[in-house]
Protein backbone atom coordinates (compact mmCIF):
# COMPACT_ATOMS: atom_id res chain seq x y z
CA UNK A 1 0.00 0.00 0.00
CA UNK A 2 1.60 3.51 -1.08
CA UNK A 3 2.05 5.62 2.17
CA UNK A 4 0.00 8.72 2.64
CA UNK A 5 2.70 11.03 1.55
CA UNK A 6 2.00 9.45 -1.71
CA UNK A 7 -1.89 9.70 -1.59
CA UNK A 8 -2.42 13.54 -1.94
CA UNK A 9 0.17 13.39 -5.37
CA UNK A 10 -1.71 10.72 -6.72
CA UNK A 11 -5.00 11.22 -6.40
CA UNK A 12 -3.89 15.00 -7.90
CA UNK A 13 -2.02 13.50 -10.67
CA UNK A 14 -5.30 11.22 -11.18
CA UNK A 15 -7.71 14.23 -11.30
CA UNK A 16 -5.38 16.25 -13.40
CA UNK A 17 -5.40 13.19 -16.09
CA UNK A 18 -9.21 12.86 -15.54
CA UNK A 19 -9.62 16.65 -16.15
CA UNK A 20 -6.93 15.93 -19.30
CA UNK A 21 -9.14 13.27 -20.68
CA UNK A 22 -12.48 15.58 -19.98
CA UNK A 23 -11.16 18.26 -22.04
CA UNK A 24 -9.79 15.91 -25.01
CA UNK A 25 -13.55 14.62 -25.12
CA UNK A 26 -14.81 17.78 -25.21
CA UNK A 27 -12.61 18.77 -27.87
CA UNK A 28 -13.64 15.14 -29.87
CA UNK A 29 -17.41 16.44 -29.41
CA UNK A 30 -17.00 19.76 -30.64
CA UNK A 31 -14.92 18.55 -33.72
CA UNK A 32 -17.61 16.22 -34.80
CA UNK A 33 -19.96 18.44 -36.52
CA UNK A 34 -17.05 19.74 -38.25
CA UNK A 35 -16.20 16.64 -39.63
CA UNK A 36 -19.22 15.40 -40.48
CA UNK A 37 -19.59 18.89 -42.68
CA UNK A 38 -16.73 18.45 -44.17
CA UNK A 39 -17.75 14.67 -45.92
CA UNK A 40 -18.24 14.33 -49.56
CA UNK A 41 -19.98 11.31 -49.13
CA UNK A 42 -24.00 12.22 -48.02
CA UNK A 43 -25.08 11.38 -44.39
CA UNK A 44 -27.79 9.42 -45.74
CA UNK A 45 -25.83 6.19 -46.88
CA UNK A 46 -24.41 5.44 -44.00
CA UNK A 47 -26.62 5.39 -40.54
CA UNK A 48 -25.32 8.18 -37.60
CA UNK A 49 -24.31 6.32 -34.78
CA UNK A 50 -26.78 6.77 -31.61
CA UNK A 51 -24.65 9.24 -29.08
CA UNK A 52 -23.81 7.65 -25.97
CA UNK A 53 -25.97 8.66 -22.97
CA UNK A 54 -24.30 10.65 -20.00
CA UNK A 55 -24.31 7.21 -18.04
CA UNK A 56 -22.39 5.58 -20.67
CA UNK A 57 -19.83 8.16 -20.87
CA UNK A 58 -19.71 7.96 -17.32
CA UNK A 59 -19.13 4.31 -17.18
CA UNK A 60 -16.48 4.86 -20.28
CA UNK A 61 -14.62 7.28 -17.95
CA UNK A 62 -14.66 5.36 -14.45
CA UNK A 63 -13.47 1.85 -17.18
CA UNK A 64 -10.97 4.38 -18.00
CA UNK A 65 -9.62 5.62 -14.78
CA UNK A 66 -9.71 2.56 -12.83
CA UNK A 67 -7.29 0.99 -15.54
CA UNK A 68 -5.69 4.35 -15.02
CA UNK A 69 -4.89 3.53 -11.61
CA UNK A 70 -4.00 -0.20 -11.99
CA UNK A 71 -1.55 1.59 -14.58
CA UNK A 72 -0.13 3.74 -11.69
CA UNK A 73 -0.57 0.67 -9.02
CA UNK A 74 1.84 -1.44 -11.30
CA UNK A 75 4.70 1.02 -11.83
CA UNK A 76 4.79 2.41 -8.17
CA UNK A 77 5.07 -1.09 -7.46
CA UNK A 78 8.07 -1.62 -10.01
CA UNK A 79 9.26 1.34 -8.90
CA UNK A 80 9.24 0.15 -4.74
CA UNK A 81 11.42 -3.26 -6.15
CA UNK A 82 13.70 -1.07 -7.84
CA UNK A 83 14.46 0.90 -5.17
CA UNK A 84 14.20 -1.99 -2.58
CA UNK A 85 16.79 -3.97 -4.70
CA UNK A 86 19.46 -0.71 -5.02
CA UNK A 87 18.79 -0.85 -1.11
């Protein structure tokens, strides 16, 4: 278990990459009507794909951020041998 020195950092550095990822979605939303203008091909051939409700994007993001934090869980870990072993 990381000691609570390491805590406050983390859980920073985890809301700074949530807020990261929050702002590259909304940047994603805004360019899709841009995109979508910018087609040759007409809308109708092909059928728009349904938006995902707020709960799914929820769910996307929490999926997201608790492999996020297994990411973070398995390098603090490699990092705690490395150091252990130069010990």
């Amino acid at each position: 278990m990381a000691s609570s020195s390491l805590v406050d950092p983390r859980i920073n550095r985890l809301e700074s990459q949530v807020r990261s990822l929050q702002s590259q979605v909304t940047r994603l939303q805004s360019q899709l009507p841009r995109a979508s203008n910018s087609r040759t091909a007409p809308q109708s051939t092909s059928p728009r794909p349904e938006e995902p409700s707020f709960d799914q994007q929820f769910d996307t993001l929490a999926i997201l951020i608790i492999e996020l934090q297994e990411r973070v869980s398995v390098l603090e870990a490699r990092i705690d041998a490395t150091t252990s072993a130069s010990d």
